[in-house]
Protein backbone atom coordinates (compact mmCIF):
# COMPACT_ATOMS: atom_id res chain seq x y z
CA UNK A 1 22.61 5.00 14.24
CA UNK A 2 21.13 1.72 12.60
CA UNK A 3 24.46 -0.72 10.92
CA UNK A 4 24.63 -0.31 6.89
CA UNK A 5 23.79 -3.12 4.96
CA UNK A 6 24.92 -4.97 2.48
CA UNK A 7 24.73 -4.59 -1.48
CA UNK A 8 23.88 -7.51 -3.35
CA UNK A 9 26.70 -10.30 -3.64
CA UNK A 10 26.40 -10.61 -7.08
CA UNK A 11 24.59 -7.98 -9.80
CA UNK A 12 22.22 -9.41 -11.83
CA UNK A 13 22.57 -9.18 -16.33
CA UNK A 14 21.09 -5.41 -17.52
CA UNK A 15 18.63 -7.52 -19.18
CA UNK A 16 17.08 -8.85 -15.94
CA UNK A 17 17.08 -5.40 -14.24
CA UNK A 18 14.70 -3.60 -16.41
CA UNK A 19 11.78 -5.38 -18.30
CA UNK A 20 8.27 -4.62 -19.87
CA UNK A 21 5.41 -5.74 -17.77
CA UNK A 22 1.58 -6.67 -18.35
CA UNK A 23 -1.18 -7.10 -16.29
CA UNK A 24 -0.29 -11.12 -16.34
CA UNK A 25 2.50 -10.28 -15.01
CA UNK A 26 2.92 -7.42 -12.71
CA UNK A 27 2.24 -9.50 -9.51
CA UNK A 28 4.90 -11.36 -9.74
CA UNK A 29 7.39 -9.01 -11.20
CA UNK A 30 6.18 -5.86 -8.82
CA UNK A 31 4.36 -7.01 -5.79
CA UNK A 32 6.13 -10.46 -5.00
CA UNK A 33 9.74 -9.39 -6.55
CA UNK A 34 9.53 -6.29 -4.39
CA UNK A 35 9.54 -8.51 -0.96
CA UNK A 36 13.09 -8.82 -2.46
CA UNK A 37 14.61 -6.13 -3.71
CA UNK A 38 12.68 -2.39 -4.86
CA UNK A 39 10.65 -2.14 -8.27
CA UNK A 40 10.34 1.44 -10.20
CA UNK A 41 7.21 1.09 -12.14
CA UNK A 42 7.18 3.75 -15.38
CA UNK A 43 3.58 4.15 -16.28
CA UNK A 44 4.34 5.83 -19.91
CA UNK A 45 2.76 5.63 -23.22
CA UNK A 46 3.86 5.04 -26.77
CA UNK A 47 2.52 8.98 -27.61
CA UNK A 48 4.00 10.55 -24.46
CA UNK A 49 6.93 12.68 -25.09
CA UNK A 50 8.11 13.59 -21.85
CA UNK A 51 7.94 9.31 -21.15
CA UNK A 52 10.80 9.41 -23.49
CA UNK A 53 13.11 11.50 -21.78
CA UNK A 54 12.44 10.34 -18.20
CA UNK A 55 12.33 6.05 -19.05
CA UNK A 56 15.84 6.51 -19.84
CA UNK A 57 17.46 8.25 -17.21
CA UNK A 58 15.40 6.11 -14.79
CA UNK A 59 16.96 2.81 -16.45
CA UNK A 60 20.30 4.20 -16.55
CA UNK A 61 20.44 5.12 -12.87
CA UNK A 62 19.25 1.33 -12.45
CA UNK A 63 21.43 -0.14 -14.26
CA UNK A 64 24.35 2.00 -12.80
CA UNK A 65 22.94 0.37 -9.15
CA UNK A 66 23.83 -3.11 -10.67
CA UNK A 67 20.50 -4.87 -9.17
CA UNK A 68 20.18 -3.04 -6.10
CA UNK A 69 16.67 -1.55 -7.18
CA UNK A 70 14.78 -3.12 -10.38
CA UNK A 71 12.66 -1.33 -13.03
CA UNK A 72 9.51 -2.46 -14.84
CA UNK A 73 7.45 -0.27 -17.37
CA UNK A 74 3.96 -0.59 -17.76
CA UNK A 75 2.24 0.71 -21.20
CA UNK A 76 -0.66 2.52 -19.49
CA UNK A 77 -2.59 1.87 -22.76
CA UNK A 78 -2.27 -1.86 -23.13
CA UNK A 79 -2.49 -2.17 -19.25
CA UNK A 80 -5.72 0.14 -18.41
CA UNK A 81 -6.31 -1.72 -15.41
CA UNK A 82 -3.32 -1.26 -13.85
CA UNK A 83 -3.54 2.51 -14.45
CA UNK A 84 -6.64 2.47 -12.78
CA UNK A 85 -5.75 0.47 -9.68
CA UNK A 86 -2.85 2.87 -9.56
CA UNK A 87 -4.76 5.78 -9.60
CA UNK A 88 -2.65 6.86 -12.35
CA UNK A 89 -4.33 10.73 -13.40
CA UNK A 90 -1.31 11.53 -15.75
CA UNK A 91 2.22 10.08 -17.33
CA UNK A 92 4.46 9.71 -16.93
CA UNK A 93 4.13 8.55 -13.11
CA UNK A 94 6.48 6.56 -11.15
CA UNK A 95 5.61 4.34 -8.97
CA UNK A 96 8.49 2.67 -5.95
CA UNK A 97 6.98 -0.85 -4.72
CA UNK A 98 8.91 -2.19 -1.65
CA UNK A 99 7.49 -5.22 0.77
CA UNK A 100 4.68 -5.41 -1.38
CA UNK A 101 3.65 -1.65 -0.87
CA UNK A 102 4.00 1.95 -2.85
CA UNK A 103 6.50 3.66 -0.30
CA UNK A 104 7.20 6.71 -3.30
CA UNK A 105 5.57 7.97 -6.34
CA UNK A 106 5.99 11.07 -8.65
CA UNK A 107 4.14 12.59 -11.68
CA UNK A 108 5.93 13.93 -14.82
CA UNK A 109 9.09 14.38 -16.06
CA UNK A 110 12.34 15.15 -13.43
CA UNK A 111 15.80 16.64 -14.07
CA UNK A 112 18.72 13.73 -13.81
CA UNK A 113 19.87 15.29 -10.86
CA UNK A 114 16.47 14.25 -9.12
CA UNK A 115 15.84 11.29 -11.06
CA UNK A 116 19.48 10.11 -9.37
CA UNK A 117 18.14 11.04 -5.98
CA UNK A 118 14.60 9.05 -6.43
CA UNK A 119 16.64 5.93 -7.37
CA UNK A 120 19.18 6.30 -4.61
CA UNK A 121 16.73 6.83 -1.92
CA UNK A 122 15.02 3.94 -2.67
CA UNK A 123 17.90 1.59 -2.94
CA UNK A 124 18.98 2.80 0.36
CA UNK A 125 15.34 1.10 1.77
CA UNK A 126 16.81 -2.46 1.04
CA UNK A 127 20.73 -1.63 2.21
CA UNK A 128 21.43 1.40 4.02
CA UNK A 129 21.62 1.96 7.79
CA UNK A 130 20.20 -1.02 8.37
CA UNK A 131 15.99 0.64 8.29
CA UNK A 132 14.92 -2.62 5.91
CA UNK A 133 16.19 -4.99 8.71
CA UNK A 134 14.97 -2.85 11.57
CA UNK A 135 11.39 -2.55 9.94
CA UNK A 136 10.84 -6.56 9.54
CA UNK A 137 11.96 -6.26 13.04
CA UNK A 138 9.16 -3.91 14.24
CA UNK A 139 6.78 -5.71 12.07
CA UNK A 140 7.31 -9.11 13.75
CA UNK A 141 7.58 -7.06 17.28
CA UNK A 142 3.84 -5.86 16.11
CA UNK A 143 2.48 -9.35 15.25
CA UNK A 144 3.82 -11.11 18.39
CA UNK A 145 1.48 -8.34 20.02
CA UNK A 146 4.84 -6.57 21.53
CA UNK A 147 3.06 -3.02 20.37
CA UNK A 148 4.88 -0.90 22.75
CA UNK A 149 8.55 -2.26 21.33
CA UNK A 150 6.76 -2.15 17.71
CA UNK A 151 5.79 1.48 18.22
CA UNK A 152 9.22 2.51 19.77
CA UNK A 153 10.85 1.02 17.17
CA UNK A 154 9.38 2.53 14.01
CA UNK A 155 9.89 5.99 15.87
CA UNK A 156 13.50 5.54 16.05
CA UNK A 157 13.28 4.95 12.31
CA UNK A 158 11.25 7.73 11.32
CA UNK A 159 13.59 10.07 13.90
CA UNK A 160 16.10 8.64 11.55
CA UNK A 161 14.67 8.58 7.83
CA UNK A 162 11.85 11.28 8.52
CA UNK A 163 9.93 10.72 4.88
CA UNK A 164 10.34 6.60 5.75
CA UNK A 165 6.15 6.12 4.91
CA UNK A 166 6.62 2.60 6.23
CA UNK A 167 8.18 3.36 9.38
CA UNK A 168 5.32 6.42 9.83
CA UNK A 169 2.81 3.43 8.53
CA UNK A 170 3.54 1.33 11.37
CA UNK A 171 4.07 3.72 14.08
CA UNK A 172 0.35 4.86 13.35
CA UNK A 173 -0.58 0.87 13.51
CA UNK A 174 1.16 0.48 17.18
CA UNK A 175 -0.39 2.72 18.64
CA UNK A 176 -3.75 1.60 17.38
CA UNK A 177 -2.46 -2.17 18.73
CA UNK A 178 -2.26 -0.39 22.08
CA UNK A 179 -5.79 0.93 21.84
CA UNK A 180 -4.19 4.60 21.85
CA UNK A 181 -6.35 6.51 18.98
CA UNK A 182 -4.88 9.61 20.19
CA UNK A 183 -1.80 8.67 19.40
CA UNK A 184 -2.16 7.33 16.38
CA UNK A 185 -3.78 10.42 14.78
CA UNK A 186 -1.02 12.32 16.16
CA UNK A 187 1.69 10.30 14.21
CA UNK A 188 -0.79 10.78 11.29
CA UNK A 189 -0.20 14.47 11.76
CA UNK A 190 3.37 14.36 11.86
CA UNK A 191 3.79 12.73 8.62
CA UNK A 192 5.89 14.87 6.23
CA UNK A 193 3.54 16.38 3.35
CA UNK A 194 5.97 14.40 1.04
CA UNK A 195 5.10 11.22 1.92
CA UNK A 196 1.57 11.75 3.64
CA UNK A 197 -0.29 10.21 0.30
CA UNK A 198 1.65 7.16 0.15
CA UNK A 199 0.39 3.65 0.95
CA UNK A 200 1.72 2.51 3.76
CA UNK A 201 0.47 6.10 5.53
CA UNK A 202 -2.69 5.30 4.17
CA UNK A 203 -2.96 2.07 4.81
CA UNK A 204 -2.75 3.04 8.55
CA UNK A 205 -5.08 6.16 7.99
CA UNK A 206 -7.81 3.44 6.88
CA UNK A 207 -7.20 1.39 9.87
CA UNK A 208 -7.67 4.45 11.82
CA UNK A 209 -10.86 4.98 9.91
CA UNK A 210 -12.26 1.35 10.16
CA UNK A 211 -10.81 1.31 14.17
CA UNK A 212 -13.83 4.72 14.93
CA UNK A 213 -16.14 2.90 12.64
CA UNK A 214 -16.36 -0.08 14.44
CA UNK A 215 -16.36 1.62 17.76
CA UNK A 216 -20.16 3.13 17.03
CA UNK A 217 -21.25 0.34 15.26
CA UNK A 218 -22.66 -1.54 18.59
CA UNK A 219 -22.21 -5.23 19.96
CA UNK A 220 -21.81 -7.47 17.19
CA UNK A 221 -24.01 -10.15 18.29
CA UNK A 222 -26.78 -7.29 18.22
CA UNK A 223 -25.62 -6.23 15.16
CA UNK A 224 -25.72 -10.34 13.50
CA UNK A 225 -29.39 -10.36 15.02
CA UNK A 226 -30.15 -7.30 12.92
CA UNK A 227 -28.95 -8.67 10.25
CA UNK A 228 -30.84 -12.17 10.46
CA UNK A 229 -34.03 -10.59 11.07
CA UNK A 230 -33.87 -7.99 8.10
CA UNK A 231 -31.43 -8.70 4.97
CA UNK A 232 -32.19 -5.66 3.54
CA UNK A 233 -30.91 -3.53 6.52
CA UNK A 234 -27.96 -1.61 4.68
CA UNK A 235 -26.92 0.32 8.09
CA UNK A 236 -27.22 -2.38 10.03
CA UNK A 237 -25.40 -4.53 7.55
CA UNK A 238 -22.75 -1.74 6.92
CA UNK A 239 -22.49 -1.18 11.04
CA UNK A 240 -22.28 -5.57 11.23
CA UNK A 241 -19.17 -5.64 8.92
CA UNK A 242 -17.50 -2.65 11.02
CA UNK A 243 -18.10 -4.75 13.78
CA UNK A 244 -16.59 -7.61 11.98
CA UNK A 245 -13.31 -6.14 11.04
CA UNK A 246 -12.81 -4.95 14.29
CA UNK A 247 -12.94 -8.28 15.64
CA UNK A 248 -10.43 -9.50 13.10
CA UNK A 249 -13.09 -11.30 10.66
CA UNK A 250 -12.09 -9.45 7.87
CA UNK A 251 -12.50 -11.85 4.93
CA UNK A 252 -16.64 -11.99 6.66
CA UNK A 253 -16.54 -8.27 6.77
CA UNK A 254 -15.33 -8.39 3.21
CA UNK A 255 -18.07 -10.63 2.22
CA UNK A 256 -21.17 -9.02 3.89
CA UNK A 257 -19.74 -5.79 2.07
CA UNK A 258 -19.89 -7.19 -1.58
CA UNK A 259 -23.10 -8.98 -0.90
CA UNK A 260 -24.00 -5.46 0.48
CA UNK A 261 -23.14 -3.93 -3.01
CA UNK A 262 -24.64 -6.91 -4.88
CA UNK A 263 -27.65 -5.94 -3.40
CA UNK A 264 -28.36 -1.78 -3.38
CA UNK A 265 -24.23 -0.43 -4.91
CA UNK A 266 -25.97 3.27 -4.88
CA UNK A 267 -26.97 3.31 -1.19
CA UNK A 268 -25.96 5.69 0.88
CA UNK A 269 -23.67 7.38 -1.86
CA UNK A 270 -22.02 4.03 -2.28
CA UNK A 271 -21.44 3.59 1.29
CA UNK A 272 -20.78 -0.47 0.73
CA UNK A 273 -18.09 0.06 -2.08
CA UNK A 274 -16.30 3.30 -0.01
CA UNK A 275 -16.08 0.65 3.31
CA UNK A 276 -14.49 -1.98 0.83
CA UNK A 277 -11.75 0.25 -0.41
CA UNK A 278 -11.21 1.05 2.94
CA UNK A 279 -10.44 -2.47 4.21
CA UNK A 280 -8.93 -2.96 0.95
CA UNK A 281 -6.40 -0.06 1.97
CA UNK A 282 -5.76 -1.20 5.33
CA UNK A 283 -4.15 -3.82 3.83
CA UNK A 284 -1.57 -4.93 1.83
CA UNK A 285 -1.90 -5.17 -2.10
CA UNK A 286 -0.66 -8.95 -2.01
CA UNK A 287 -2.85 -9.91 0.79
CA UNK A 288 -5.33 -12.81 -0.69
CA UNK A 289 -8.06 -11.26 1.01
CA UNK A 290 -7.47 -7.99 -0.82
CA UNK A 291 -6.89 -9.96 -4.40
CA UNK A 292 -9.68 -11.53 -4.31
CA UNK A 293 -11.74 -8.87 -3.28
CA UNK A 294 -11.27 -6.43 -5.82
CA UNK A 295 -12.09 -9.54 -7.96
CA UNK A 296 -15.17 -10.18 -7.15
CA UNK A 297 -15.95 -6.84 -6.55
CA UNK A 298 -14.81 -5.80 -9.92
CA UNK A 299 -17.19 -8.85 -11.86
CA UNK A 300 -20.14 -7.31 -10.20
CA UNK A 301 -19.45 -4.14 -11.21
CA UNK A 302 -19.08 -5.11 -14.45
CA UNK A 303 -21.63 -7.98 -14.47
């Protein structure tokens, strides 16, 4: 079994536990705060009767957790963008943001009973048995290129939080460190149905994705020649930034993508956009690469 951890020394005011957010703001308050502590995000609406019964019981179980999980609550109609980064199809939805990534979500209104449970399980991400300290652990094991401790590691955590999507995240990512594709599809498989959608499981399932991709896209020196010789080359372009990523020049993979898009955004049934949102899921929300991406991507869209 993995050592409890600790609660909080101190509890922060009720006023700092649960607060409105805006697009302006929800970086900071969801993405960065969560590197700290969990953030529920309420999508509701004004209109939305259901929103009226859950918000509450979602900041009173908060509240009763004295700054062991945090709330925010984003008006889906004064934050449209948000919604639609969040995929958000009706409210209310919840949203639970922890290291910078979704790790639980659920649509419509609960009973208290499971509205307790939701809250609970998430605070027990940051404090109990010791998983939040065991997954930096396998995380750091993983970028020190240790993938074999990394992917032994995140089992042990999944054998002992089975719907843990970030321990099932990167168990699927150590095994594609190792070069073991087999593997890595066959964590994929094993992922409870409960968490299966979530983003850290789909953050690896892109890097699965991108992993085959580049693997038929050829030599990449070939694939630069291409390239050079014939701008307009959408395969070869779309093969070159496959190639790219796979050699860890993501932010040049990004950028042949967009220019890609820039160029032709209806070839190949959007081909350039779908590979963007790919690399854009194998990452994590707060990565710069991925900010800055959607960015630009989103003014030519728009342009």
């Amino acid at each position: 079994m993995l050592n409890l951890g600790s609660a909080p020394e101190s509890a922060p005011a009720a006023a700092d536990l649960i607060q409105d957010v805006t697009e302006a703001n929800f970086m900071a308050e969801v993405i960065d705060r969560s590197m700290e502590v969990p953030v529920i995000v309420d999508l509701w609406a004004p209109w939305c009767g259901p929103c009226k019964t859950l918000g509450p019981l979602l900041e009173a179980e908060v509240t009763r957790l004295k700054g062991r999980v945090r709330m925010v609550k984003v008006d889906v109609d004064q934050n449209q963008m948000i919604a639609a980064q969040l995929r958000v199809q009706s409210i209310p939805t919840v949203y639970a943001f922890y290291q910078g990534r979704p790790v639980d979500a659920f649509q419509g209104a609960l009973p208290a009973s499971e509205v307790r449970a939701f809250v609970e399980k998430l605070a027990g991400l940051a404090g109990d048995g010791g998983l939040g300290d065991a997954l930096e652990a396998a995380e750091a094991m993983l970028a020190e290129g240790a993938a074999p401790d990394a992917a032994e590691t995140f089992a042990a955590i999944t054998d002992e939080s089975p719907e843990n999507a970030e321990a099932w995240g990167g168990l699927v990512r150590a095994h594609l460190a190792m070069g073991d594709e087999v593997g890595a599809e066959a964590a994929l498989a094993r992922v409870p149905e409960k968490v299966t959608g979530l983003a850290p499981v789909e953050a690896a399932r892109a890097q699965l994705a991108l992993t085959r991709q580049a693997a038929n896209a050829g030599p990449l020196a070939d694939l630069e020649a291409r390239v050079t010789a014939n701008p307009d080359d959408q395969q070869a372009r779309l093969d070159y930034a496959g190639a790219l990523h796979a050699a860890g020049r993501v932010e040049e993979a990004i950028d042949i993508l967009l220019d890609s898009f820039r160029r032709d955004r209806d070839w190949n049934e959007g081909a350039a956009k779908a590979q963007l949102l790919t690399i854009f899921d194998s990452l994590k929300p707060n990565d710069p690469l991925v900010q800055r991406g959607r960015r630009r991507l989103s003014s030519i869209i728009f342009a």
